[in-house]
C-alpha atoms as a PDB file:
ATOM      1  CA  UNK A   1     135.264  82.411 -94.930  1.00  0.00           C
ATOM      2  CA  UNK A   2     135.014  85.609 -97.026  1.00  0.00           C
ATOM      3  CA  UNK A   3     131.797  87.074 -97.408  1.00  0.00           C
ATOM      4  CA  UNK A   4     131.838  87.591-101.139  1.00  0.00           C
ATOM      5  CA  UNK A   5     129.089  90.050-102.674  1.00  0.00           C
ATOM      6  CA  UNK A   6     126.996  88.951-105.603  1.00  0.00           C
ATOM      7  CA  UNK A   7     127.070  90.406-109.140  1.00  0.00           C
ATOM      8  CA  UNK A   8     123.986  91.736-108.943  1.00  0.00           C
ATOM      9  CA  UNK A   9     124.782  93.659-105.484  1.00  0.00           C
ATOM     10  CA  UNK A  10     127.524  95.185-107.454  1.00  0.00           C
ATOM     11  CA  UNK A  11     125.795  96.362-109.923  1.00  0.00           C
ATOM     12  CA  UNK A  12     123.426  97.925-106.989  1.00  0.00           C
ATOM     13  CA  UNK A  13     126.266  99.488-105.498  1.00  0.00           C
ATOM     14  CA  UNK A  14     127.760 101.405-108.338  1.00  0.00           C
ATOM     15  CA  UNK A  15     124.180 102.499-109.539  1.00  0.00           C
ATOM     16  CA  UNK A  16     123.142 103.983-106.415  1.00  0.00           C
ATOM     17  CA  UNK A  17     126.324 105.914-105.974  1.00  0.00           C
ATOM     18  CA  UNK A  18     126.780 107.098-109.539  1.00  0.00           C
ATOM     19  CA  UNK A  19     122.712 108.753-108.905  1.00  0.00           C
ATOM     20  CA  UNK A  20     123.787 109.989-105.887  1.00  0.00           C
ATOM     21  CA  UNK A  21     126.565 111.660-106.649  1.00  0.00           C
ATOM     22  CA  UNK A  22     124.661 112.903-109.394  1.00  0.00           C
ATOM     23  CA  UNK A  23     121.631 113.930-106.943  1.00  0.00           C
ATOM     24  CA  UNK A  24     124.406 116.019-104.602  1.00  0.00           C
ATOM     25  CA  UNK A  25     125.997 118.121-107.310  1.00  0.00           C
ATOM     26  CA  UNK A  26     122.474 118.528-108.870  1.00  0.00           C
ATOM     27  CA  UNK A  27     119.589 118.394-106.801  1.00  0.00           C
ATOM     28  CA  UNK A  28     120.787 119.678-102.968  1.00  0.00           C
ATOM     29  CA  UNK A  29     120.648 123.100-102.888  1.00  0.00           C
ATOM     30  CA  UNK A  30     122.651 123.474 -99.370  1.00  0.00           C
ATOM     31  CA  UNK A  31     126.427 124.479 -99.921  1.00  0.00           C
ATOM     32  CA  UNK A  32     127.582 122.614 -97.062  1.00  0.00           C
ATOM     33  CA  UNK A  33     126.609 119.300 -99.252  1.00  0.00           C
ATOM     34  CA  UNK A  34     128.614 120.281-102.592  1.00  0.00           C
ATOM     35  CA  UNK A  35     131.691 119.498-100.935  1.00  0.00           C
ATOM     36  CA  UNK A  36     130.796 115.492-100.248  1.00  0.00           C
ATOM     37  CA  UNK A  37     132.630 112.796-101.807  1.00  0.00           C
ATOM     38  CA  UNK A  38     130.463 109.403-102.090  1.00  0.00           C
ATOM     39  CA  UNK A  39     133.199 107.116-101.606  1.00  0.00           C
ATOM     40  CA  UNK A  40     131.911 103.196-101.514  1.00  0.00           C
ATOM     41  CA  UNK A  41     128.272 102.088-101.169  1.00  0.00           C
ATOM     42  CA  UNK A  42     127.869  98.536 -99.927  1.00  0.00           C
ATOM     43  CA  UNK A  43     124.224  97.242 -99.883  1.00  0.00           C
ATOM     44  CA  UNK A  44     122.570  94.542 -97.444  1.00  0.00           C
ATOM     45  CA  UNK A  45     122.797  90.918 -98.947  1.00  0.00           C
ATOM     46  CA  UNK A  46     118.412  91.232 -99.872  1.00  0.00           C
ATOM     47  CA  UNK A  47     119.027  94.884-101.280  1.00  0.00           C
ATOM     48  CA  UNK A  48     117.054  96.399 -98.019  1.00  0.00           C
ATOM     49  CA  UNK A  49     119.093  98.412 -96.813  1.00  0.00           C
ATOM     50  CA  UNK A  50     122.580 100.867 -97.863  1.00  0.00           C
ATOM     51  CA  UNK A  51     125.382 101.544 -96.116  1.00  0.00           C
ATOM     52  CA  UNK A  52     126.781 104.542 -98.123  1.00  0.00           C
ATOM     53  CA  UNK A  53     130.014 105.929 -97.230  1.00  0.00           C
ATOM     54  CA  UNK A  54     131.479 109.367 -97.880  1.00  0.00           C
ATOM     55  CA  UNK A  55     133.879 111.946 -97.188  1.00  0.00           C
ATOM     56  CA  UNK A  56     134.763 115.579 -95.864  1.00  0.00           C
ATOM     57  CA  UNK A  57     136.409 117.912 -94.760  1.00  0.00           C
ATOM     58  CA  UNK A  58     136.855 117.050 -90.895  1.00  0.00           C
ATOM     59  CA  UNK A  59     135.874 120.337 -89.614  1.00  0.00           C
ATOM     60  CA  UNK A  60     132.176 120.114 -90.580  1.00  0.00           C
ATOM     61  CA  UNK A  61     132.088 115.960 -90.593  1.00  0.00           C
ATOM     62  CA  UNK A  62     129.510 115.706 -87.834  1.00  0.00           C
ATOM     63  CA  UNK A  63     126.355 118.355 -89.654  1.00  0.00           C
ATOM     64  CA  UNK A  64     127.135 116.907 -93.030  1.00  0.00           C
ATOM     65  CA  UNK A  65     126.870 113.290 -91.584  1.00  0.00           C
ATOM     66  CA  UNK A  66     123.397 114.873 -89.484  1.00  0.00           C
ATOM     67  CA  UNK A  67     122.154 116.331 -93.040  1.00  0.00           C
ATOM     68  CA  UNK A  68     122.355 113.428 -95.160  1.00  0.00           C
ATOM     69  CA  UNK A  69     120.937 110.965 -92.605  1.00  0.00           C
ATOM     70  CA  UNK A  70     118.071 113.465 -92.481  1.00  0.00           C
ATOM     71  CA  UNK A  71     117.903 113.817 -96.200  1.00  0.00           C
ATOM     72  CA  UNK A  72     118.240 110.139 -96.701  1.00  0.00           C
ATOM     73  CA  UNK A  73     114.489 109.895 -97.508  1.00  0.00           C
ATOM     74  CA  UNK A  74     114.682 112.633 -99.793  1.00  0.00           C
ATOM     75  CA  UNK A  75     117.301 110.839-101.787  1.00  0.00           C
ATOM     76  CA  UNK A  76     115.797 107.302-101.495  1.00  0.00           C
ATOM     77  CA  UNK A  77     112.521 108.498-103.107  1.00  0.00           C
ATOM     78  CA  UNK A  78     114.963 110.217-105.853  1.00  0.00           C
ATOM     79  CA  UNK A  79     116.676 106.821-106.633  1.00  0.00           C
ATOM     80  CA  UNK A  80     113.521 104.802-106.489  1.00  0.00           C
ATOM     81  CA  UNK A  81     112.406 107.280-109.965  1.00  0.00           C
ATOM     82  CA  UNK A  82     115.458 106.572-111.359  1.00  0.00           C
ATOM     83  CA  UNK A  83     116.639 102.760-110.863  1.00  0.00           C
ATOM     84  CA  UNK A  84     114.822  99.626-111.879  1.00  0.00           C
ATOM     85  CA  UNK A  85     114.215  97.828-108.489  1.00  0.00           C
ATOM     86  CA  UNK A  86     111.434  96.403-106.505  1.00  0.00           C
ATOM     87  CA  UNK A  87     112.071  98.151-103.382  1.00  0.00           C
ATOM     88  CA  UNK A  88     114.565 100.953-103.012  1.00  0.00           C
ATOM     89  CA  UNK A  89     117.004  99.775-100.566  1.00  0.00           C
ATOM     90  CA  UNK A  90     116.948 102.122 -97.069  1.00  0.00           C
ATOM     91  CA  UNK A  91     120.158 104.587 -96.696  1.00  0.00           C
ATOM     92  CA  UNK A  92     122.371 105.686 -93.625  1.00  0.00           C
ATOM     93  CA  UNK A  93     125.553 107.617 -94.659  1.00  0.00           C
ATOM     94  CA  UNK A  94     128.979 106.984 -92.690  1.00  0.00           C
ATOM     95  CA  UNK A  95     131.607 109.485 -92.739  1.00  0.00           C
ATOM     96  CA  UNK A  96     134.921 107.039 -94.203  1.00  0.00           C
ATOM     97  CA  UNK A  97     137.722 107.762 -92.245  1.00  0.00           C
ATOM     98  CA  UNK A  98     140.363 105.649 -95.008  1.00  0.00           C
ATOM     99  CA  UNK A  99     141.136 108.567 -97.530  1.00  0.00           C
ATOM    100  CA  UNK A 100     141.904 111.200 -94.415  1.00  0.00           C
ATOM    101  CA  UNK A 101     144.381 108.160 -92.822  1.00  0.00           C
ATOM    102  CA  UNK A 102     146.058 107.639 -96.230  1.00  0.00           C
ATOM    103  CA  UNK A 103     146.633 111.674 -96.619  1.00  0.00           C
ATOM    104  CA  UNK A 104     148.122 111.846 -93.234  1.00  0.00           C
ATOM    105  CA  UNK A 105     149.906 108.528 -94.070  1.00  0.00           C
ATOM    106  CA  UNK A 106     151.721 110.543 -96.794  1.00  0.00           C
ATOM    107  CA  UNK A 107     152.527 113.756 -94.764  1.00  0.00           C
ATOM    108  CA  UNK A 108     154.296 111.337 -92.416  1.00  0.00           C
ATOM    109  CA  UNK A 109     156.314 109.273 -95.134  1.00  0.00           C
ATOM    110  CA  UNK A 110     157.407 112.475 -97.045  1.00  0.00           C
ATOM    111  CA  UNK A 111     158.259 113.997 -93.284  1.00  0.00           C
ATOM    112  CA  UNK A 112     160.656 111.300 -93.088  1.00  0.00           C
END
């Protein structure tokens, strides 16, 4: 069976990664960060914890993936201000391989 997410955890979703989009561009004052593309945030089914996924360039994947892990309190407390919840859910960022797969996808169909 497919594991269909609620309305509500939806709603969750696009809220936290409109603010943190918001809270990169705005609020993080390392360079290395501007670059970062939130791509898809999918939260636990009890709104604990956040799985937020995002993308860069390849070359400096692994410290931007080590920043916002260790930053991931900093924004947590930042959403908590801003959103309406009980508890603000917990965050670990994945690098998202899909949009680097599609590029090179295209780079091999137009080599064709």
């Amino acid at each position: 069976m497919a594991q269909q997410t609620s309305y509500r955890a939806e709603r969750v979703n696009e809220l936290i990664r409109r603010e943190l989009v918001l809270l990169l561009s705005k609020e993080t004052k390392d360079p290395r960060l501007q670059e970062v593309v939130i791509t898809d945030v999918k939260v636990s089914r009890d709104l604990t914890s956040a799985k937020v996924f995002f993308s860069v360039d390849e070359s400096v994947q692994k410290t931007v993936t080590t920043l916002l892990n260790k930053a991931s309190g900093f924004f947590r407390s930042s959403l908590s201000k801003v959103l309406d919840l009980r508890h603000t859910p917990a965050l670990s960022f994945i690098y998202d391989t899909a949009p680097n797969t599609g590029a090179r996808m295209d780079d091999l169909l137009s080599k064709l």
